[in-house]
C-alpha atoms as a PDB file:
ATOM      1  CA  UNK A   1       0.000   0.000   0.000  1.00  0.00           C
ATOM      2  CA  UNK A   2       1.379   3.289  -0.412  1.00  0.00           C
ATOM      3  CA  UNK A   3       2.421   4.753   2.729  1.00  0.00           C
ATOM      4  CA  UNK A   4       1.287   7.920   2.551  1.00  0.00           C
ATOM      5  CA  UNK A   5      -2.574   7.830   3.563  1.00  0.00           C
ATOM      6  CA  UNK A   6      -2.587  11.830   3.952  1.00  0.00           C
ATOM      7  CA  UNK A   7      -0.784  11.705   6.579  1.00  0.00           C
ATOM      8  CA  UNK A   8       1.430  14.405   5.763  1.00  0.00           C
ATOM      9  CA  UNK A   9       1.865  17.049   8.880  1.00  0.00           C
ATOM     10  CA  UNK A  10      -0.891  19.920   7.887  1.00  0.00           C
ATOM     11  CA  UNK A  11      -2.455  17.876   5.388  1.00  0.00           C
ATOM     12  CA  UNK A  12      -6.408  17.919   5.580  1.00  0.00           C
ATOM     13  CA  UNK A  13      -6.182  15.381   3.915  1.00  0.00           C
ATOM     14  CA  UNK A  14     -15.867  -1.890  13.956  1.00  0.00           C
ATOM     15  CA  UNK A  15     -19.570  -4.115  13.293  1.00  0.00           C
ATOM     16  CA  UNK A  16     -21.471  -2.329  11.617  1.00  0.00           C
ATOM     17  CA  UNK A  17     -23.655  -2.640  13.336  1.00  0.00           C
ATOM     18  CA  UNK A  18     -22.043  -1.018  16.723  1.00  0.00           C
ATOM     19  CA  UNK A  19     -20.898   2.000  14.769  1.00  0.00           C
ATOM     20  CA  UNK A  20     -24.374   2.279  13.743  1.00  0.00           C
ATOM     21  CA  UNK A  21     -25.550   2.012  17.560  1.00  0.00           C
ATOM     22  CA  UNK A  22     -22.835   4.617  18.478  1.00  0.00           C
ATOM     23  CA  UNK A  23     -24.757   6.877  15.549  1.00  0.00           C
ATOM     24  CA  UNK A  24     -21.681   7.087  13.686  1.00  0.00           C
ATOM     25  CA  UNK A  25     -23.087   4.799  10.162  1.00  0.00           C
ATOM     26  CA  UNK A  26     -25.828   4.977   8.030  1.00  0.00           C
ATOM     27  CA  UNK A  27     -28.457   1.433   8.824  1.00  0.00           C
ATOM     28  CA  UNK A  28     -27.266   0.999   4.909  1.00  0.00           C
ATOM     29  CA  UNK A  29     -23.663   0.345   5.547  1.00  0.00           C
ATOM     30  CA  UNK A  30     -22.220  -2.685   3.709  1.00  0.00           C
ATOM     31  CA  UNK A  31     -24.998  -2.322   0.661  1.00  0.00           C
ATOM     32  CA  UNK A  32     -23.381  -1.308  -2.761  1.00  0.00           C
ATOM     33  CA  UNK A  33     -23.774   2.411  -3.054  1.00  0.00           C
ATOM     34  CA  UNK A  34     -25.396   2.738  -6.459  1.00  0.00           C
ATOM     35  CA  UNK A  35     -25.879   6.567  -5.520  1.00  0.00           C
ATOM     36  CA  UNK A  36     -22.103   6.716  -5.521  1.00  0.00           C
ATOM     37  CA  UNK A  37     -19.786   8.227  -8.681  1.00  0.00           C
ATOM     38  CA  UNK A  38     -19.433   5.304 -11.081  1.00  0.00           C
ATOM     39  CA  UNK A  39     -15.798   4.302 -12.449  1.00  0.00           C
ATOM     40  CA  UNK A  40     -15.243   5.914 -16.111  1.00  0.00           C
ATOM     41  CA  UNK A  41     -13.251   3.538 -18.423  1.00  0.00           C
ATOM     42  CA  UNK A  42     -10.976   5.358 -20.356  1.00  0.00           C
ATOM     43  CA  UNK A  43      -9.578   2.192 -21.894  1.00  0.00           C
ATOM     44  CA  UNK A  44      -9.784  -1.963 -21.682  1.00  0.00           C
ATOM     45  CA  UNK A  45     -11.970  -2.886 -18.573  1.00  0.00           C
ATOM     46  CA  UNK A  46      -9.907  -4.131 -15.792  1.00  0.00           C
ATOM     47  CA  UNK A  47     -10.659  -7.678 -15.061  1.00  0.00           C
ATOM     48  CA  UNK A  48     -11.595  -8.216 -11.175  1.00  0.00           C
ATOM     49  CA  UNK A  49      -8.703  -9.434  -9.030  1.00  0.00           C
ATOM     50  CA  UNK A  50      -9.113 -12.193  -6.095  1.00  0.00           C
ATOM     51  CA  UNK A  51     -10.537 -10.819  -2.267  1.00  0.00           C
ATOM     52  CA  UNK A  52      -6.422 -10.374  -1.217  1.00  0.00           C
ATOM     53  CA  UNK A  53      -4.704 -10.449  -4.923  1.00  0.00           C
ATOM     54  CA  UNK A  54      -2.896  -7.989  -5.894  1.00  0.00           C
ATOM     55  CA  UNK A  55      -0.514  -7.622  -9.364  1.00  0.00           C
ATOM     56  CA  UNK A  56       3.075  -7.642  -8.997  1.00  0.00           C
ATOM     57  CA  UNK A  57       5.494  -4.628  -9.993  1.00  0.00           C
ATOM     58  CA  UNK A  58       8.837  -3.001  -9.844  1.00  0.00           C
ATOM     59  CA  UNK A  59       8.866  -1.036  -6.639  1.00  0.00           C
ATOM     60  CA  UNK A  60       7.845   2.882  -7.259  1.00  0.00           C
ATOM     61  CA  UNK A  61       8.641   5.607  -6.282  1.00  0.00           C
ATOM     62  CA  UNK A  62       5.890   8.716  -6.717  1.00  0.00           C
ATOM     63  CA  UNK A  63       6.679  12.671  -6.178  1.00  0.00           C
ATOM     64  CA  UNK A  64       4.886  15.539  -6.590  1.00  0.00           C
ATOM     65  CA  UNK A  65       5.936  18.987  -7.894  1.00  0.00           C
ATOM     66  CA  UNK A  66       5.401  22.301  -6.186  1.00  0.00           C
ATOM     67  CA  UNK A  67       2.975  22.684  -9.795  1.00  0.00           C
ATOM     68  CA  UNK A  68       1.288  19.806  -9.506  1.00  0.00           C
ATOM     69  CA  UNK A  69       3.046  17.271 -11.932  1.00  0.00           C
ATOM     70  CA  UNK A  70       3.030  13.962 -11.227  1.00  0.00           C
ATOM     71  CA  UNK A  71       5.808  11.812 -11.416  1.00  0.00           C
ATOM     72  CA  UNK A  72       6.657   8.414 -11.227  1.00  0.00           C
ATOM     73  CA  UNK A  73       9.415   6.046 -11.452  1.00  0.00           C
ATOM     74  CA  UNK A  74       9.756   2.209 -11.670  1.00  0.00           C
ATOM     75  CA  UNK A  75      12.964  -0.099 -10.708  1.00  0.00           C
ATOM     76  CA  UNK A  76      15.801   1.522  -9.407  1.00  0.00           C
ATOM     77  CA  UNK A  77      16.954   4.401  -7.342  1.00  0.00           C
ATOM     78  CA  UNK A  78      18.163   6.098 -10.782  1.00  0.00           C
ATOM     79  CA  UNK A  79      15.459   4.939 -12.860  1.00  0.00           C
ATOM     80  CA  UNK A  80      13.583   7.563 -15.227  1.00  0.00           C
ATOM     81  CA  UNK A  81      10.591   9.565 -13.868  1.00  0.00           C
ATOM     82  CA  UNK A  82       7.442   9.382 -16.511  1.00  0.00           C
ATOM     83  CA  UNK A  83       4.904  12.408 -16.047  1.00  0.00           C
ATOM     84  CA  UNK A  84       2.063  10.897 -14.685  1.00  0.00           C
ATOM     85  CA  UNK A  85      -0.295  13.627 -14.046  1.00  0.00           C
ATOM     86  CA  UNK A  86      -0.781  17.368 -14.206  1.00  0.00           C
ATOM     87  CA  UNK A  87      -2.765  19.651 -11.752  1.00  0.00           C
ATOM     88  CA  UNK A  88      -2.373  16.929  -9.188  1.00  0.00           C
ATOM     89  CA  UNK A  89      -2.851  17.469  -5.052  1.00  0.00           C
ATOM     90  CA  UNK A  90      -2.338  13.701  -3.908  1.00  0.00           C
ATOM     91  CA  UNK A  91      -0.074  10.683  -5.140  1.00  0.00           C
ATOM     92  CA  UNK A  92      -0.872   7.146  -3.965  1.00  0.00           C
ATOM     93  CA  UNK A  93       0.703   3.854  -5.102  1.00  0.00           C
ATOM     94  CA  UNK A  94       0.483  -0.314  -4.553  1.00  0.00           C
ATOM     95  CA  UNK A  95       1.423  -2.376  -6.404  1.00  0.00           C
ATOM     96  CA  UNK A  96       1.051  -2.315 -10.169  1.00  0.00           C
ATOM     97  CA  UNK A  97      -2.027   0.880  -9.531  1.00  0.00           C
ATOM     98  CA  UNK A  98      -1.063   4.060  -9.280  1.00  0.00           C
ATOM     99  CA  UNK A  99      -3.671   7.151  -8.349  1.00  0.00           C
ATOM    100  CA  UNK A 100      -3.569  10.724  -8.142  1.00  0.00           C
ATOM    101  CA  UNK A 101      -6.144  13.243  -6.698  1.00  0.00           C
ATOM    102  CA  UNK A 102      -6.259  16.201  -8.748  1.00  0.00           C
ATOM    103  CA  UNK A 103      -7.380  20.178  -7.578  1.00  0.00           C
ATOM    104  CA  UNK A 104     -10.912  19.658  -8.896  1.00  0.00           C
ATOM    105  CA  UNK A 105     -11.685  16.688  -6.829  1.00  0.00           C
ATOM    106  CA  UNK A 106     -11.694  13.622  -9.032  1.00  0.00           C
ATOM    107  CA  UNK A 107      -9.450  10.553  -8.132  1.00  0.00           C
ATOM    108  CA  UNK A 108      -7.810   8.812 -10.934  1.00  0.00           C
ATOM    109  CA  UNK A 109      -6.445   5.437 -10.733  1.00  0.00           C
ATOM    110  CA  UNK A 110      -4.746   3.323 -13.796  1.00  0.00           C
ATOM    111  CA  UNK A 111      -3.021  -0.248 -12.868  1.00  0.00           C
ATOM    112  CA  UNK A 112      -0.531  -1.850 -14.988  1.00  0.00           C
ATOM    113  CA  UNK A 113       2.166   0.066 -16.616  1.00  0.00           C
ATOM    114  CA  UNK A 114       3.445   3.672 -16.082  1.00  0.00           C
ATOM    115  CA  UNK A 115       1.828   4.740 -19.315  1.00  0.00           C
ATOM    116  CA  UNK A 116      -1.377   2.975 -19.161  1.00  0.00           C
ATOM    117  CA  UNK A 117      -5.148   4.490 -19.159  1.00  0.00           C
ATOM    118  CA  UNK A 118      -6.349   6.594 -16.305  1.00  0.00           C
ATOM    119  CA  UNK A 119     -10.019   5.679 -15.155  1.00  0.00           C
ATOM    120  CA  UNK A 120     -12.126   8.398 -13.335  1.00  0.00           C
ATOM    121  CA  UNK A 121     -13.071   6.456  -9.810  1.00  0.00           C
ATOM    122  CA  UNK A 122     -15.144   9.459  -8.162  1.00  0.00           C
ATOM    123  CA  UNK A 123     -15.037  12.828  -7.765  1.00  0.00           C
ATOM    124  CA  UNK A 124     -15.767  15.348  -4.686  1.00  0.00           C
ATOM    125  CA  UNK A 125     -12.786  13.308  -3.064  1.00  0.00           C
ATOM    126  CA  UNK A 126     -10.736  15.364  -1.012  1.00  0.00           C
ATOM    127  CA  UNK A 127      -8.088  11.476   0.197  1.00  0.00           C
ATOM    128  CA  UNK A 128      -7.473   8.840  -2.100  1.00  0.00           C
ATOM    129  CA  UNK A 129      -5.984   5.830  -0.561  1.00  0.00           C
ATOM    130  CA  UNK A 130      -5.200   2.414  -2.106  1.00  0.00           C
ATOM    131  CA  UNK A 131      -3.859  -1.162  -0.712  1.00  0.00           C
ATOM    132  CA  UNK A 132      -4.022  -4.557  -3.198  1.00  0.00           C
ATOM    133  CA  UNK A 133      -7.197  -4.562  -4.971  1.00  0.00           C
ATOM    134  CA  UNK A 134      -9.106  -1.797  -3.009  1.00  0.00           C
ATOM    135  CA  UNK A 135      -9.405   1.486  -3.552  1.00  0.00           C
ATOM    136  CA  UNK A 136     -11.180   4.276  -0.766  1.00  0.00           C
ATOM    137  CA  UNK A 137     -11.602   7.673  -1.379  1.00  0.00           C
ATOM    138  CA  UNK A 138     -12.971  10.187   1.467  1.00  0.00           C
ATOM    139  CA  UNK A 139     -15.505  12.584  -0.097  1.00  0.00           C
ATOM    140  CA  UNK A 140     -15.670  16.312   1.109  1.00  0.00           C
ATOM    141  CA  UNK A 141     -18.850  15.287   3.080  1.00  0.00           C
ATOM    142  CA  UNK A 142     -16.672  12.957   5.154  1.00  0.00           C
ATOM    143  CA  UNK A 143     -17.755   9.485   3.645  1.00  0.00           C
ATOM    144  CA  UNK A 144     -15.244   6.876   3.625  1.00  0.00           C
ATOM    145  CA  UNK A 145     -16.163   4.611   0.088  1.00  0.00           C
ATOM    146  CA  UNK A 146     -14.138   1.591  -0.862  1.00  0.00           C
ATOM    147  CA  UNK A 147     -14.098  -0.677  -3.582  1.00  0.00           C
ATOM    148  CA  UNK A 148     -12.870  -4.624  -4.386  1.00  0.00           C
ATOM    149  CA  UNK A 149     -11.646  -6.179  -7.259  1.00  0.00           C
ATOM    150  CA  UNK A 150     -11.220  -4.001 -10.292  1.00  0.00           C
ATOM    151  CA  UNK A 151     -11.235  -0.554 -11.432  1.00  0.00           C
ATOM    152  CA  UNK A 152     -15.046  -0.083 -12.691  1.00  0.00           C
ATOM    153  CA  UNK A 153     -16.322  -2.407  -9.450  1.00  0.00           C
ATOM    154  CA  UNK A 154     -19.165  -0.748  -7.143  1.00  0.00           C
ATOM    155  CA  UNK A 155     -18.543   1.582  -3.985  1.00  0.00           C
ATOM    156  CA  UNK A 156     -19.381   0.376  -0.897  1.00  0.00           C
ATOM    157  CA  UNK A 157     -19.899   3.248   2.252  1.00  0.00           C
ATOM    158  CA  UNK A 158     -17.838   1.962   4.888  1.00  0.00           C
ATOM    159  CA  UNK A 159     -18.644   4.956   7.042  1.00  0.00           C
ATOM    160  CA  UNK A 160     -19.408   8.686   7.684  1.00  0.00           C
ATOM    161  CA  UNK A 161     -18.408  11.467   9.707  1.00  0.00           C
ATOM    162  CA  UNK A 162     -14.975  10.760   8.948  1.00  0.00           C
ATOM    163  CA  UNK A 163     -11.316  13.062   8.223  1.00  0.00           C
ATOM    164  CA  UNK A 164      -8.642  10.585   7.220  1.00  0.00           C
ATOM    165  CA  UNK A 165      -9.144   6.858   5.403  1.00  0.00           C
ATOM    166  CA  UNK A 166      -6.649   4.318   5.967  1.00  0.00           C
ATOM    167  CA  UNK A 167      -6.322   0.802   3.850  1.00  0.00           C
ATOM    168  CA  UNK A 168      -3.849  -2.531   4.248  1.00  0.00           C
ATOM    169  CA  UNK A 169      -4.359  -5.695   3.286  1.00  0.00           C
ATOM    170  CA  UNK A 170      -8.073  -7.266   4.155  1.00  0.00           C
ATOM    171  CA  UNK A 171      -8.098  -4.130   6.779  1.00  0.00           C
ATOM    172  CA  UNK A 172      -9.837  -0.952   6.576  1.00  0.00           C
ATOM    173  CA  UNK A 173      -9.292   2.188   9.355  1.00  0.00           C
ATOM    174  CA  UNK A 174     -11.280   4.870   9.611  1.00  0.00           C
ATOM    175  CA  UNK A 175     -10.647   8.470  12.148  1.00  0.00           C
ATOM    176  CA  UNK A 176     -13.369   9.996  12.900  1.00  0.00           C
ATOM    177  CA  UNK A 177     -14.091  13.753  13.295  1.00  0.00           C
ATOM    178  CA  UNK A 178     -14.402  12.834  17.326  1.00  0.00           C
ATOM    179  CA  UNK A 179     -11.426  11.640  17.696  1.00  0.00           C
ATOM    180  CA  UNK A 180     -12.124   8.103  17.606  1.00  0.00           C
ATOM    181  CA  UNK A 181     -10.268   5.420  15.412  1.00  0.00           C
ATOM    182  CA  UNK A 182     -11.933   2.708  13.973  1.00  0.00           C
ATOM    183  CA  UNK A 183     -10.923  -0.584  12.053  1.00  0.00           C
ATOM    184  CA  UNK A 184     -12.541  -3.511  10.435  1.00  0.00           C
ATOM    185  CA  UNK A 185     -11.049  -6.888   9.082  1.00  0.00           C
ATOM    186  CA  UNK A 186     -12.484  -8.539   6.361  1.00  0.00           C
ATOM    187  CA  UNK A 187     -15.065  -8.201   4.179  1.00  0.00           C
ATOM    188  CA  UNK A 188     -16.059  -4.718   2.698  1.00  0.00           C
ATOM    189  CA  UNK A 189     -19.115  -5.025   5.451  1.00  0.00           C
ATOM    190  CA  UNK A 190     -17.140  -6.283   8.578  1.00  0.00           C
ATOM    191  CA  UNK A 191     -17.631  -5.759  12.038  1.00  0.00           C
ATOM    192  CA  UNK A 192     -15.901  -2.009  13.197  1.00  0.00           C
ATOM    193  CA  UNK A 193     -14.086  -2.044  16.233  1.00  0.00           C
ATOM    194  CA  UNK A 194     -13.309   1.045  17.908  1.00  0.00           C
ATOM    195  CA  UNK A 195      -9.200   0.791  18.601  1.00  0.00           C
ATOM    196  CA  UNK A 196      -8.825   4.562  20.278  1.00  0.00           C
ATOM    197  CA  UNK A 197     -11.621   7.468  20.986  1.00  0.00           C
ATOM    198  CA  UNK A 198      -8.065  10.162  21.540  1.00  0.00           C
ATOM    199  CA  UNK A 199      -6.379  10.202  17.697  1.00  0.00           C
ATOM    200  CA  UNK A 200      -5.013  12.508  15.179  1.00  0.00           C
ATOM    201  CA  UNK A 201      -4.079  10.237  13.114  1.00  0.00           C
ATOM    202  CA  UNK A 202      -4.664   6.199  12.159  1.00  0.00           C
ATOM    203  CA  UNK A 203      -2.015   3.981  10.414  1.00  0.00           C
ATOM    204  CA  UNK A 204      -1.932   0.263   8.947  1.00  0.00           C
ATOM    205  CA  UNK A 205       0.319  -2.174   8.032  1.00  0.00           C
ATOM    206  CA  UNK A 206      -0.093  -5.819   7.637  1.00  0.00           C
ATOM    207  CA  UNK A 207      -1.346  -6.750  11.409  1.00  0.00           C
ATOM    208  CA  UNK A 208      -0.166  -3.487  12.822  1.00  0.00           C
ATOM    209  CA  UNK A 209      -2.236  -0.791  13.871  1.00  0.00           C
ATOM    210  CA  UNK A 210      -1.134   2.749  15.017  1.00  0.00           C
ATOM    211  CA  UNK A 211      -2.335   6.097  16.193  1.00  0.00           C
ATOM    212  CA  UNK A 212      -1.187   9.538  17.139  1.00  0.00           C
ATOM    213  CA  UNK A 213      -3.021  10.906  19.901  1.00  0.00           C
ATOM    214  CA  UNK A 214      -4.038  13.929  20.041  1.00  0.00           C
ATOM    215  CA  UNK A 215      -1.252  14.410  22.195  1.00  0.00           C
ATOM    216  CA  UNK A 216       1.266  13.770  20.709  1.00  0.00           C
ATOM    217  CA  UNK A 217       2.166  10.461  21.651  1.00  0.00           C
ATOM    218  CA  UNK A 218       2.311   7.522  19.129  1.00  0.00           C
ATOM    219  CA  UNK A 219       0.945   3.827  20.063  1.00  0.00           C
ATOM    220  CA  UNK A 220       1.542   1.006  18.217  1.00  0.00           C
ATOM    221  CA  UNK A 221      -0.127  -2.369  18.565  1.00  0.00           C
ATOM    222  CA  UNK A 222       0.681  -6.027  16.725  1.00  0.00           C
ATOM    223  CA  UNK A 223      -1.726  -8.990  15.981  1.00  0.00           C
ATOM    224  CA  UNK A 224      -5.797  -8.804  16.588  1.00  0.00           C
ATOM    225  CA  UNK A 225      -8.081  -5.975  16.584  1.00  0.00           C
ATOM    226  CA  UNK A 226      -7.846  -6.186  20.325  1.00  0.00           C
ATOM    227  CA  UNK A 227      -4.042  -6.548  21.202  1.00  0.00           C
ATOM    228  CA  UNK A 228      -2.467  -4.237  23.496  1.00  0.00           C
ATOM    229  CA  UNK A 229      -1.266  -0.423  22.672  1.00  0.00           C
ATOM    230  CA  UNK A 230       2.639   0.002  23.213  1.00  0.00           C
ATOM    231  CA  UNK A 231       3.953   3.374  23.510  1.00  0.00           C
ATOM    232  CA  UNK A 232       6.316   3.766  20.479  1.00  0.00           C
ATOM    233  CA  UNK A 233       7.193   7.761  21.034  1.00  0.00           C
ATOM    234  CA  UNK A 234       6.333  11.186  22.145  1.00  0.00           C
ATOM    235  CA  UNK A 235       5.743  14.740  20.433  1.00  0.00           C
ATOM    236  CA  UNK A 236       4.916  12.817  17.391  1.00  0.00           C
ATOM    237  CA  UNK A 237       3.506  14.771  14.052  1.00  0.00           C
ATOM    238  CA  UNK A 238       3.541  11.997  11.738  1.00  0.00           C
ATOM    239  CA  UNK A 239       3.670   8.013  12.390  1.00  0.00           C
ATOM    240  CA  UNK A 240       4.581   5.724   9.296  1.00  0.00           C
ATOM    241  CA  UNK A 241       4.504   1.441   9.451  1.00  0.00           C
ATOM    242  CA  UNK A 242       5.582  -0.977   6.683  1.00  0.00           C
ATOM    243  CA  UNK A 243       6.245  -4.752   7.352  1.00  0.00           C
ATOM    244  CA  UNK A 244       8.308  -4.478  10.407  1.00  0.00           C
ATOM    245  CA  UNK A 245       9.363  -1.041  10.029  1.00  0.00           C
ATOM    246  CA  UNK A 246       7.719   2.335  12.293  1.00  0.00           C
ATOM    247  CA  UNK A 247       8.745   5.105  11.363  1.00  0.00           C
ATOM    248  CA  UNK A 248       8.129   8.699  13.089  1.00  0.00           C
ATOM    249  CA  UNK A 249       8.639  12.295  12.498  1.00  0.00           C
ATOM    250  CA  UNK A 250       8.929  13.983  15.827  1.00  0.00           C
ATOM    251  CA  UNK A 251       7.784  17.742  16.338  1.00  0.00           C
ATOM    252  CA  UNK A 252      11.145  19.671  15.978  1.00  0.00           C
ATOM    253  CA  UNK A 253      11.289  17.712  12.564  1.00  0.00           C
ATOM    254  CA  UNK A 254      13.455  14.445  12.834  1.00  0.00           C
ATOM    255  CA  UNK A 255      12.682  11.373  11.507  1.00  0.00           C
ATOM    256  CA  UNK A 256      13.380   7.966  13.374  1.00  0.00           C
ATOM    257  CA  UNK A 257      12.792   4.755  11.839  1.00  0.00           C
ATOM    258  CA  UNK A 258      12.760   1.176  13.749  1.00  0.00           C
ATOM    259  CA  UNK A 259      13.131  -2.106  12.322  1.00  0.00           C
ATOM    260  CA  UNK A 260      11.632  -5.746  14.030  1.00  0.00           C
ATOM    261  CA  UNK A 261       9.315  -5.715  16.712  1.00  0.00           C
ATOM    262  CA  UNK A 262       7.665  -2.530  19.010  1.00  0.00           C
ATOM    263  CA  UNK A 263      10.752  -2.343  21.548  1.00  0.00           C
ATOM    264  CA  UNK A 264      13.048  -2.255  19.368  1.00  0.00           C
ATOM    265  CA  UNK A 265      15.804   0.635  19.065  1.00  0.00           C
ATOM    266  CA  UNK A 266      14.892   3.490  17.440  1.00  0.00           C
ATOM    267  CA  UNK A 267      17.523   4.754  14.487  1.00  0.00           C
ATOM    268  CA  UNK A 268      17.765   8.874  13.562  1.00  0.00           C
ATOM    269  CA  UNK A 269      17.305   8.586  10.262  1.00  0.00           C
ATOM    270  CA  UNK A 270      17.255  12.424   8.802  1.00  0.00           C
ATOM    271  CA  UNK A 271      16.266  16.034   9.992  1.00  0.00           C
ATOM    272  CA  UNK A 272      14.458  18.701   9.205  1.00  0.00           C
ATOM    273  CA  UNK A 273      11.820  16.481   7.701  1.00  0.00           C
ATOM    274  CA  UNK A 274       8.085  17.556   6.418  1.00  0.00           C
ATOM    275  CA  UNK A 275       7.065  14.008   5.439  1.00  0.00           C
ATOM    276  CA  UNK A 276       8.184  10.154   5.796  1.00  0.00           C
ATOM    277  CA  UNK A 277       7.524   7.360   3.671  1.00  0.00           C
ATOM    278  CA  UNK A 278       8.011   3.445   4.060  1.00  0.00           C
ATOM    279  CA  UNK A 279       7.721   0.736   1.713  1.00  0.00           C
ATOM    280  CA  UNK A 280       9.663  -2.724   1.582  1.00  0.00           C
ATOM    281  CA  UNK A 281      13.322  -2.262   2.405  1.00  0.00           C
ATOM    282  CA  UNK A 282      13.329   1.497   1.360  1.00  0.00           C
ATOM    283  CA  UNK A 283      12.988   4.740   3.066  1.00  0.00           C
ATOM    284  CA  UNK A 284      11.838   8.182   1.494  1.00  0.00           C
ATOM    285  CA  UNK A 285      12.155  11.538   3.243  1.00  0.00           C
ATOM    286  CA  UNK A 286      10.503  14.907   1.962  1.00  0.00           C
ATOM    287  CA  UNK A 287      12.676  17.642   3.671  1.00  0.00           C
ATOM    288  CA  UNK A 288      11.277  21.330   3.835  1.00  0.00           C
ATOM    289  CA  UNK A 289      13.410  22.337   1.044  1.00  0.00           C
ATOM    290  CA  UNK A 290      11.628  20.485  -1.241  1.00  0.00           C
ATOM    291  CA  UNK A 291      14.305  17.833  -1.866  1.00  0.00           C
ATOM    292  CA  UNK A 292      13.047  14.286  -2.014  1.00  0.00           C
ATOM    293  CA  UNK A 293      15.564  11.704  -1.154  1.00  0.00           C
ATOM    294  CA  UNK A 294      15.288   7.883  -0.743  1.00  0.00           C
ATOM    295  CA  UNK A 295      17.352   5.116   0.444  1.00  0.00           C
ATOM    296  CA  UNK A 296      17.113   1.040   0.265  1.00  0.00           C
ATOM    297  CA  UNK A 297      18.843  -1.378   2.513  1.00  0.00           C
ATOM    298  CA  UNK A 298      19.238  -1.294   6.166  1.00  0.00           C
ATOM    299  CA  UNK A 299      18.805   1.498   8.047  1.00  0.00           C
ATOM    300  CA  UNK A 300      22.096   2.621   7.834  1.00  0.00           C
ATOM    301  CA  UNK A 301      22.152   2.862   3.880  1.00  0.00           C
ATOM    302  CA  UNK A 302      23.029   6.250   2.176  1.00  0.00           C
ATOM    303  CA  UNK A 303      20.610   8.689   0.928  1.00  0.00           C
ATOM    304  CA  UNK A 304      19.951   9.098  -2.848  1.00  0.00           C
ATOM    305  CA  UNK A 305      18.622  12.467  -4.135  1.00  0.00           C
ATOM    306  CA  UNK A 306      15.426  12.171  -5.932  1.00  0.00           C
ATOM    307  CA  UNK A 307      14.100  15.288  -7.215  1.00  0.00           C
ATOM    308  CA  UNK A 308      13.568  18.894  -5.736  1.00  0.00           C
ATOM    309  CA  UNK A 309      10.796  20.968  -5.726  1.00  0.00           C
ATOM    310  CA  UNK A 310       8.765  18.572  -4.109  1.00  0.00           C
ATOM    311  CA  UNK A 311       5.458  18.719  -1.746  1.00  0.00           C
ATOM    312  CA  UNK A 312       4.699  15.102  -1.420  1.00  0.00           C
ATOM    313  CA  UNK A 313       6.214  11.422  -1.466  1.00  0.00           C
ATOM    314  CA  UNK A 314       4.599   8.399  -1.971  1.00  0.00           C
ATOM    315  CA  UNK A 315       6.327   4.955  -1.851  1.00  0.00           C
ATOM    316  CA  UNK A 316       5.665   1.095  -2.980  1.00  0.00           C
ATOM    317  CA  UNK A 317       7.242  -1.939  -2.744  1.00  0.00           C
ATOM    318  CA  UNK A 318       5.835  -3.219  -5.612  1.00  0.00           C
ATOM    319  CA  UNK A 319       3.822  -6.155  -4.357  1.00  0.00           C
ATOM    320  CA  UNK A 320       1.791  -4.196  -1.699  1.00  0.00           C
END
């Protein structure tokens, strides 16, 4: 999945049926929203993957300009970047799909290669966010929509009332406008459980779950919707997991990343850091200048400029 999830400091970007006794869901949820924006095929129809399949590819790496290009690159650290997009205020990636969400609302998703046909998923979206073979968006009414299988499949609302969307795996998180963080496994109409009623912000990876409270302090947890919180760090703006990685920018602007499990040592990775990004073995960094760097390997590996000019990174490992 990419790793982003609007998480970006500044960015404004359980059952159902006990979010709907907490007032919080529609007594719809888990029907296909036929009211919702319908996918626009701008080429082949894309056949329907498996519940958990998802279509292998090089691993990415996704920035966008200060103007609102686009760009993409495949393989290596050196590879080429391919214009992807113009007008663009949100870049996510997994796997072989990548989507952008552009200034006039409308999230655009293509799968397969770099150059391949965009399809128009929704518009009024204000977060795109995509993991395997779903796609969510969060409309600027605060409805959290995702979809299954392939790109012209119906929306299902997962919920309402909500500021930030989060996706991984067979997993879907939700934050709430109150506060409150809540996550499903499963099915498109699972059970929501409500994980935390203090967040700023949700994160997902694999069977990790995390949250910044409001704060400040970041909480990590590892296995079933009902493990146990573990304090990861404090005066946290930003909190970023991938496969055994958590990764953190701290208030002042540094960015620590761990690797193996929760107690693990934490490892300063760079400073003066606006955004953090985490996919597979590599590590992406926006820094308030603008400069985008990345590095792959250990945590110890060297940094590798990217590109400059830069207000947002998105990562993928290529078979998230």
């Amino acid at each position: 999945m990419t790793t982003r999830s609007a998480t970006r400091p500044g960015l404004v970007l359980l059952g159902a049926g006990l979010a709907c006794a907490a007032g919080l869901l529609p007594a719809g949820l888990g029907a296909t929203a036929a009211s919702a924006q319908p996918s626009t095929q701008s080429g082949t129809p894309s056949q329907a993957r498996g519940p958990a399949q998802a279509a292998v590819a090089l691993p990415r790496i996704g920035v966008l300009k200060a103007g609102g290009d686009a760009l993409v690159k495949e393989g290596g650290l050196s590879a080429s970047w391919v214009l992807e997009h113009d007008g663009v205020v949100q870049v996510a990636l997994a796997g072989d799909r990548i989507g952008v969400l552009t200034g006039d609302g409308r999230a655009w998703v293509k799968e397969g290669g770099l150059s391949t046909n965009w399809v128009l998923e929704h518009d009024g979206v204000k977060q795109l966010a995509l993991s395997g073979n779903r796609i969510g968006v969060l409309t600027a009414d605060g409805r959290a929509w995702v979809k299954e299988g392939g790109l012209s499949t119906n929306w299902v609302l997962e919920h309402d009332g909500v500021k930030q969307l989060a996706l991984s795996g067979n997993r879907i998180g939700v934050l709430t406008a109150d506060g409150r963080a809540w996550v499903k496994e499963g099915g498109l109409s699972a059970t929501w459980v409500l994980e935390h009623d203090s967040a700023m912000q949700l994160a997902l990876a694999g069977d990790r779950i995390g949250v910044v409270r409001a704060d400040g302090v970041a909480l990590v947890k590892e296995g079933g919707l009902s493990a146990t919180w573990v304090t990861e760090n404090t005066v946290v703006k930003q909190l970023v997991l991938a496969g055994d990685r958590i990764g953190v920018v701290r208030g002042g602007g540094a960015a620590f990343v761990k690797e193996g499990g929760l107690s693990a040592p934490w490892v300063t990775e760079n400073l003066n850091v606006l955004e953090l990004a985490l996919a597979g073995k590599r590590i992406g960094v926006l820094k308030v200048n603008g400069e985008a760097l990345v590095k792959e390997g250990g945590l110890s590996a060297t940094w590798v400029t990217e590109n400059t000019g830069v207000i947002d990174i998105a990562l993928s490992s290529g078979v998230d």
